[in-house]
C-alpha atoms as a PDB file:
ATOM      1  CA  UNK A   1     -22.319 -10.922 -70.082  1.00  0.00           C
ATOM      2  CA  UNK A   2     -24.529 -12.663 -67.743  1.00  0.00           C
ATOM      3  CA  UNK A   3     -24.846 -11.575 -64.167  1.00  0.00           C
ATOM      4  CA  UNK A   4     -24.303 -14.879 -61.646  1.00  0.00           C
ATOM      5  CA  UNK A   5     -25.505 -15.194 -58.007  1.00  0.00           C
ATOM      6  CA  UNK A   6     -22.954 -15.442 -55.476  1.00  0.00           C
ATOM      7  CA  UNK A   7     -23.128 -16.882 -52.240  1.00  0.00           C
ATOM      8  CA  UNK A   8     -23.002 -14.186 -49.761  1.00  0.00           C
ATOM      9  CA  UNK A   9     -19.316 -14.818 -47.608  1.00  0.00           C
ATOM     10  CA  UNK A  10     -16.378 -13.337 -46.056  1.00  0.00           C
ATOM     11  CA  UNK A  11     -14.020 -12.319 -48.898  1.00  0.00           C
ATOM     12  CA  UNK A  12     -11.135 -12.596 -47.063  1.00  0.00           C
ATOM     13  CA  UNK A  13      -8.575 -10.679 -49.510  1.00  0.00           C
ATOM     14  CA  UNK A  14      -8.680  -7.394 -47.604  1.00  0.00           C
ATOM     15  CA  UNK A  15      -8.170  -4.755 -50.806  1.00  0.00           C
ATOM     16  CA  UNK A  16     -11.224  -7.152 -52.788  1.00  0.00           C
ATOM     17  CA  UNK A  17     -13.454  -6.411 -49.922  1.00  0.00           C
ATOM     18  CA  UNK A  18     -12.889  -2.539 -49.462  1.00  0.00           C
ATOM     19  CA  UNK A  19     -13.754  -2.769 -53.415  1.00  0.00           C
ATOM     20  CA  UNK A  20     -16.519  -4.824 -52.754  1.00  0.00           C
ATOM     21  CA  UNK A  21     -17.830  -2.601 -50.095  1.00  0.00           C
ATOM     22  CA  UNK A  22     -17.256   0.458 -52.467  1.00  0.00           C
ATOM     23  CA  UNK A  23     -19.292  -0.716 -54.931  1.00  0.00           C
ATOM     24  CA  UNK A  24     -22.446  -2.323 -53.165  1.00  0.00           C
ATOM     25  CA  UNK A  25     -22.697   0.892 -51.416  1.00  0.00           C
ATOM     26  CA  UNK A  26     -22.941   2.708 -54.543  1.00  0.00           C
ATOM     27  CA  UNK A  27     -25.181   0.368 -55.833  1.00  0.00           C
ATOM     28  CA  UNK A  28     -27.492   0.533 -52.649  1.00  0.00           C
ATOM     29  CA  UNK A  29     -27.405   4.096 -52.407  1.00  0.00           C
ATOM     30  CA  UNK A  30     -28.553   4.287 -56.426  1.00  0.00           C
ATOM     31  CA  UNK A  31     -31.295   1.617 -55.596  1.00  0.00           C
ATOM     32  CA  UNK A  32     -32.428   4.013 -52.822  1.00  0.00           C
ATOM     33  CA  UNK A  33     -32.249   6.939 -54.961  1.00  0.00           C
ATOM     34  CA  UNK A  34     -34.610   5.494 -58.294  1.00  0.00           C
ATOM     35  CA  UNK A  35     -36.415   3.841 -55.567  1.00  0.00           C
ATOM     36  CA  UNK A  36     -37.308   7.509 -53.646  1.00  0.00           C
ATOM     37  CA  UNK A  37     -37.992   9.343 -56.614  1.00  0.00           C
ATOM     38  CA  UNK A  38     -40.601   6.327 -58.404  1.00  0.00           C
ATOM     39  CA  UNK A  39     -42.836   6.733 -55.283  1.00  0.00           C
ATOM     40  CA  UNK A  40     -42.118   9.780 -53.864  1.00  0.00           C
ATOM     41  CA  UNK A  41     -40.725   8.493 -50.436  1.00  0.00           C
ATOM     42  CA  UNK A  42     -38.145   9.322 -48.010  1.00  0.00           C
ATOM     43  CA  UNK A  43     -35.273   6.951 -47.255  1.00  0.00           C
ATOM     44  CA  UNK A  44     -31.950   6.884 -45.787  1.00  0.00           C
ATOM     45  CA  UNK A  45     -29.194   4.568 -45.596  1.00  0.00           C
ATOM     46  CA  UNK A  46     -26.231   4.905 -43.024  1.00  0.00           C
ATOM     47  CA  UNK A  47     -23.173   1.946 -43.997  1.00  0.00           C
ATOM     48  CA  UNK A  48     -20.052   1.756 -41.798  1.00  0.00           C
ATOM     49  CA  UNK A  49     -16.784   0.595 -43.356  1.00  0.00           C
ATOM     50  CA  UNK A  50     -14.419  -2.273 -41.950  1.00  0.00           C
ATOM     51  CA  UNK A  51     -12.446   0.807 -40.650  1.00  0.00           C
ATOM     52  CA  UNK A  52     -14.928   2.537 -38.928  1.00  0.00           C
ATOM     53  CA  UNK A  53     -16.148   5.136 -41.751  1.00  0.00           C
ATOM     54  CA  UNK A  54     -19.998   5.878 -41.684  1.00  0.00           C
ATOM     55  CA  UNK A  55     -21.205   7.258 -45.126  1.00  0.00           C
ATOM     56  CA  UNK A  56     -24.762   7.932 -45.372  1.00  0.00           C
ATOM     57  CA  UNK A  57     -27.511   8.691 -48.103  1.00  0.00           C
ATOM     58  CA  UNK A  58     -30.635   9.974 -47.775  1.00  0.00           C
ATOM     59  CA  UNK A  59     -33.299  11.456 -49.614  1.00  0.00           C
ATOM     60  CA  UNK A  60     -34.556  14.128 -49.114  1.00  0.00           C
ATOM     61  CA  UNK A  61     -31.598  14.457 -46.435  1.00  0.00           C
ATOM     62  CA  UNK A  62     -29.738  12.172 -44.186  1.00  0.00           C
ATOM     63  CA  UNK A  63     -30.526  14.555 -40.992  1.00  0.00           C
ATOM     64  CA  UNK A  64     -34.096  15.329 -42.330  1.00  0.00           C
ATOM     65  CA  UNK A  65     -35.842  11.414 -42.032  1.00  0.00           C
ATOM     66  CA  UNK A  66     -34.109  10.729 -39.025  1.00  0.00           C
ATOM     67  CA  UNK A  67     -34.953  13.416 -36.899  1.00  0.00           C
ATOM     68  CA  UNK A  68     -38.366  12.608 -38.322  1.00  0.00           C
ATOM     69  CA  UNK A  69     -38.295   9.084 -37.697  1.00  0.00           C
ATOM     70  CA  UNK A  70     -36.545   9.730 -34.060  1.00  0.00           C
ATOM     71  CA  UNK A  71     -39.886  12.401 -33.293  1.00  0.00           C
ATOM     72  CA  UNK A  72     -41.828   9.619 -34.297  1.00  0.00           C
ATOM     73  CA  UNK A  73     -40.270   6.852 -31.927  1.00  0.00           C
ATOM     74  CA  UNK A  74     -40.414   9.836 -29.071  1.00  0.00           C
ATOM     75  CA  UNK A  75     -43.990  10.351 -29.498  1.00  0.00           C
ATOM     76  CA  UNK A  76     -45.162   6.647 -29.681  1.00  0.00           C
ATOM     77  CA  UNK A  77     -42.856   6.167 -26.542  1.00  0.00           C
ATOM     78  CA  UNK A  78     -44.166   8.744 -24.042  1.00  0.00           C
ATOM     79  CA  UNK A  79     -46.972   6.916 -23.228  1.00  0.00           C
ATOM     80  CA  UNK A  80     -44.816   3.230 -22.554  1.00  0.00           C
ATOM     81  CA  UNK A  81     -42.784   5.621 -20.576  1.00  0.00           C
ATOM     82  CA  UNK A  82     -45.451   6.953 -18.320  1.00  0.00           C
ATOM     83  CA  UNK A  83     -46.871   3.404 -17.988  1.00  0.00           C
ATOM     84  CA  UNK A  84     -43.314   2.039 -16.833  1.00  0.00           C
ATOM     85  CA  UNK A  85     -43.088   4.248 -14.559  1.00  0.00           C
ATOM     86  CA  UNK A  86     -45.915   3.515 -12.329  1.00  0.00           C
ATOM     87  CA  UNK A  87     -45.071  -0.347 -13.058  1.00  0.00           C
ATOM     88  CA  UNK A  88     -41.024   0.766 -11.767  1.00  0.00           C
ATOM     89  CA  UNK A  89     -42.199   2.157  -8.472  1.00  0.00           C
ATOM     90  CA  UNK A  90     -44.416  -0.809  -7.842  1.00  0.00           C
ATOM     91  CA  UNK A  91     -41.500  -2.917  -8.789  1.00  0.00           C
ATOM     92  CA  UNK A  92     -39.280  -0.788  -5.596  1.00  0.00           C
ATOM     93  CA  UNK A  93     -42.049  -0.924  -3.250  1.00  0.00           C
ATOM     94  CA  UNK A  94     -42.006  -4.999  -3.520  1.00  0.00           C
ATOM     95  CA  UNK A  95     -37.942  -4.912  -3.390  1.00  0.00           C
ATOM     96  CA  UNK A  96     -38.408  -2.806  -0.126  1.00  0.00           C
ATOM     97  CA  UNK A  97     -39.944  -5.749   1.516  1.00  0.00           C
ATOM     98  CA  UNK A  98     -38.975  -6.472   4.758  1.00  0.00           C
ATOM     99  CA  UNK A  99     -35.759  -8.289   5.218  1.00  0.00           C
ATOM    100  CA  UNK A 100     -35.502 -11.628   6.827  1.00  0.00           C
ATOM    101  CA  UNK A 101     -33.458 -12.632   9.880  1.00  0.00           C
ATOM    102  CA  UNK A 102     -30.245 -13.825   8.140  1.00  0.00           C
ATOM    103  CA  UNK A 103     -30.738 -10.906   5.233  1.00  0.00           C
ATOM    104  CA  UNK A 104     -30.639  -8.586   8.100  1.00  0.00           C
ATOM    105  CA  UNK A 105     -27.419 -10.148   9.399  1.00  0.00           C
ATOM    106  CA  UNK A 106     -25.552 -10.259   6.126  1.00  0.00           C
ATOM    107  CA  UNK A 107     -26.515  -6.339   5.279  1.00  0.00           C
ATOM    108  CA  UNK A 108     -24.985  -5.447   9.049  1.00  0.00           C
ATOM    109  CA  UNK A 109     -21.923  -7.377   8.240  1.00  0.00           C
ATOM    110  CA  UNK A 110     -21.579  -6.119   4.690  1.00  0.00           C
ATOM    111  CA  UNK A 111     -21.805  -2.577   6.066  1.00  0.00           C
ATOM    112  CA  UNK A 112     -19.741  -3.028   9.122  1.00  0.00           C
ATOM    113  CA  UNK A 113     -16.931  -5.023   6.947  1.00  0.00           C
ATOM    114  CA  UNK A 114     -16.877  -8.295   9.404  1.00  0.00           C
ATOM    115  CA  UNK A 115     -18.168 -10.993   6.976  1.00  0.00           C
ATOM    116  CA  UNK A 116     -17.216 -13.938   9.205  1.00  0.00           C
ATOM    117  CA  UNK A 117     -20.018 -12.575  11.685  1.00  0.00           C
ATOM    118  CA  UNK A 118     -22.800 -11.903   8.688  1.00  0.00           C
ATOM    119  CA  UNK A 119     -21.963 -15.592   7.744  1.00  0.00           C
ATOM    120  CA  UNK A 120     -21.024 -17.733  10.942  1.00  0.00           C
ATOM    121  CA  UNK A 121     -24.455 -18.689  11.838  1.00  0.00           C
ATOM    122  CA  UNK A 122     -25.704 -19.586   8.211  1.00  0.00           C
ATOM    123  CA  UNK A 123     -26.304 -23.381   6.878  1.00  0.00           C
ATOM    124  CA  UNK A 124     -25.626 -25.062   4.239  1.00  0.00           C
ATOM    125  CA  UNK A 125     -28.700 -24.058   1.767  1.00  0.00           C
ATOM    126  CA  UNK A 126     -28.580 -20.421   2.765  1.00  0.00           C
ATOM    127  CA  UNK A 127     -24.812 -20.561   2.168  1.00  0.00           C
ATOM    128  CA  UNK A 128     -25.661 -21.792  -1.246  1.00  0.00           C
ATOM    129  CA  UNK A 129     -28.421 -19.059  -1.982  1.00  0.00           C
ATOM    130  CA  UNK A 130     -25.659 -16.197  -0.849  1.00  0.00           C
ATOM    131  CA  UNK A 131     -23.167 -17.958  -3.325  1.00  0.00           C
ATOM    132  CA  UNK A 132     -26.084 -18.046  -6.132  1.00  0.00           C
ATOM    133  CA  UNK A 133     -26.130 -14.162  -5.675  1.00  0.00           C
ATOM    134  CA  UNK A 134     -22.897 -13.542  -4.942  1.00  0.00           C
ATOM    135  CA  UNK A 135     -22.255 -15.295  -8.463  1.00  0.00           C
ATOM    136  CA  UNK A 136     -24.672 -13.180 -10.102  1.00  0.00           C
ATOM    137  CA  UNK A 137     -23.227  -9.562  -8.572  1.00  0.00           C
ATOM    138  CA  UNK A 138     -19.747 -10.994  -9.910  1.00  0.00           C
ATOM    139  CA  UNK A 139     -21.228 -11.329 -13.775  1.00  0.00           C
ATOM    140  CA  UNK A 140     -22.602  -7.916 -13.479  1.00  0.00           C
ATOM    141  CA  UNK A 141     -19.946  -6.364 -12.633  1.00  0.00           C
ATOM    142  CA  UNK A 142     -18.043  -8.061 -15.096  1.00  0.00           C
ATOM    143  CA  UNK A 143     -19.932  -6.941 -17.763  1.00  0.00           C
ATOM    144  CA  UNK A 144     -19.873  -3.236 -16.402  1.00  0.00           C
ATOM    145  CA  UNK A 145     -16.789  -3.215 -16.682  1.00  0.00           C
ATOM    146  CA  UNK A 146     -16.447  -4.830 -19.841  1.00  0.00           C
ATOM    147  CA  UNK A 147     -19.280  -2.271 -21.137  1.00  0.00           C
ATOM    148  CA  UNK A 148     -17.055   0.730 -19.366  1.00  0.00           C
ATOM    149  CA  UNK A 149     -13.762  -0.386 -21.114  1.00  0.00           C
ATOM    150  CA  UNK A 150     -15.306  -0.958 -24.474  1.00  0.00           C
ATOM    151  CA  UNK A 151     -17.050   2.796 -23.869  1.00  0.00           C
ATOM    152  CA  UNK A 152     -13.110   4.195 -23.374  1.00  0.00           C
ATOM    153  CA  UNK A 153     -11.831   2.351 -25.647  1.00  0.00           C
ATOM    154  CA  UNK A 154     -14.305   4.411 -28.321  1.00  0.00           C
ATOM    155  CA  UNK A 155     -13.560   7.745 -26.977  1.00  0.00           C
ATOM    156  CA  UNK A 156      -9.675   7.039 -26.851  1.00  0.00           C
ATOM    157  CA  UNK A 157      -9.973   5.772 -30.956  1.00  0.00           C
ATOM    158  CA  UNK A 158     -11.533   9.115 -31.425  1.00  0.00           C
ATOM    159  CA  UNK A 159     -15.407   7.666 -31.883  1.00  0.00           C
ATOM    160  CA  UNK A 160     -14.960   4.764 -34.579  1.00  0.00           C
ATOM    161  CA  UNK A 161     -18.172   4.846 -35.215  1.00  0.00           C
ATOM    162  CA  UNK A 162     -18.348   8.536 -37.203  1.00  0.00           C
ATOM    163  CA  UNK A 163     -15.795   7.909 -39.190  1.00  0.00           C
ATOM    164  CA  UNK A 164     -16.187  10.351 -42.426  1.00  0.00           C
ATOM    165  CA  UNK A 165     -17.227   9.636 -46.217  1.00  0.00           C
ATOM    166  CA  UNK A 166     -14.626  10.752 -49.577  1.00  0.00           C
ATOM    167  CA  UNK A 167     -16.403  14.064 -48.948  1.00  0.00           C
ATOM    168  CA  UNK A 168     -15.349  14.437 -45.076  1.00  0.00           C
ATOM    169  CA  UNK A 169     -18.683  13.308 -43.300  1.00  0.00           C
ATOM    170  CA  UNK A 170     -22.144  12.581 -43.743  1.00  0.00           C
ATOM    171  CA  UNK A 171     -23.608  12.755 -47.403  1.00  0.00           C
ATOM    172  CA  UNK A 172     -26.887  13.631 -48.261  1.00  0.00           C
END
């Protein structure tokens, strides 16, 4: 029999592509496993199913290279960290700049509720700035709460994303 390239697709018969699925994980799992033990390396491979299921292989353990992969990203991070931080408060000292005239004006009539005073007095252009940013607070709060409902949505499907393998969770 002679093996054929495919072009790489949807298969859109549902019950082909769980088989599909089935099968290249197997096959990339047993790749992973020849491939560990001809040069002595550590490997894993986490694949999530259509339906949410994660199954993972890993050699010598699933657990085992990521922790040591995740002590690895920690330790090559704490320095980025300590440099962002200096960089973050010089980033709040410039925000804390003093506020102009009609910034001033808008921040007492956000916090006292009367926006027709906060905006009487502006013109046209600054009218259009305060519109600019009003437009961008909208989109970011849109997508907060798009991030928020997607985050509930999770918890209420009982965390799709660790689903479990044939043998009821992660193998190794």
């Amino acid at each position: 029999m002679v093996r054929r390239r495919i072009e790489i697709e949807l298969i859109e018969d549902k019950p082909k592509r769980h088989t599909t699925f089935t099968k290249r994980r197997k096959g990339l799992e047993k790749k992973t496993r020849v491939f560990c033990n001809k040069f002595d390396a550590e490997a894993a491979i986490l694949t999530v199913s259509e339906a949410g299921n994660a199954f993972g292989y890993g050699h010598p353990s699933v657990d085992m290279v990521l922790d040591r992969y995740l002590d690895r990203a920690r330790e090559e991070n704490n320095g980025v960290e300590e440099r962002l931080d200096g960089e973050v408060e010089d980033e709040v000292e410039e925000a804390a700049a003093p506020l102009t005239e009609v910034e001033k004006r808008i921040a007492d009539g956000m916090e006292s509720g009367k926006w027709e005073v906060a905006i009487g007095d502006l013109g046209l252009e600054e009218l259009g700035e305060l519109e600019a940013e009003m437009q961008k607070i909208k989109s970011n709060v849109a997508a907060r709460a798009r991030e928020i409902a997607a985050s509930e949505k999770n918890v209420s499907d009982g965390g799709s994303s660790s689903g479990n393998s044939s043998s009821g969770g992660f193998r190794s």
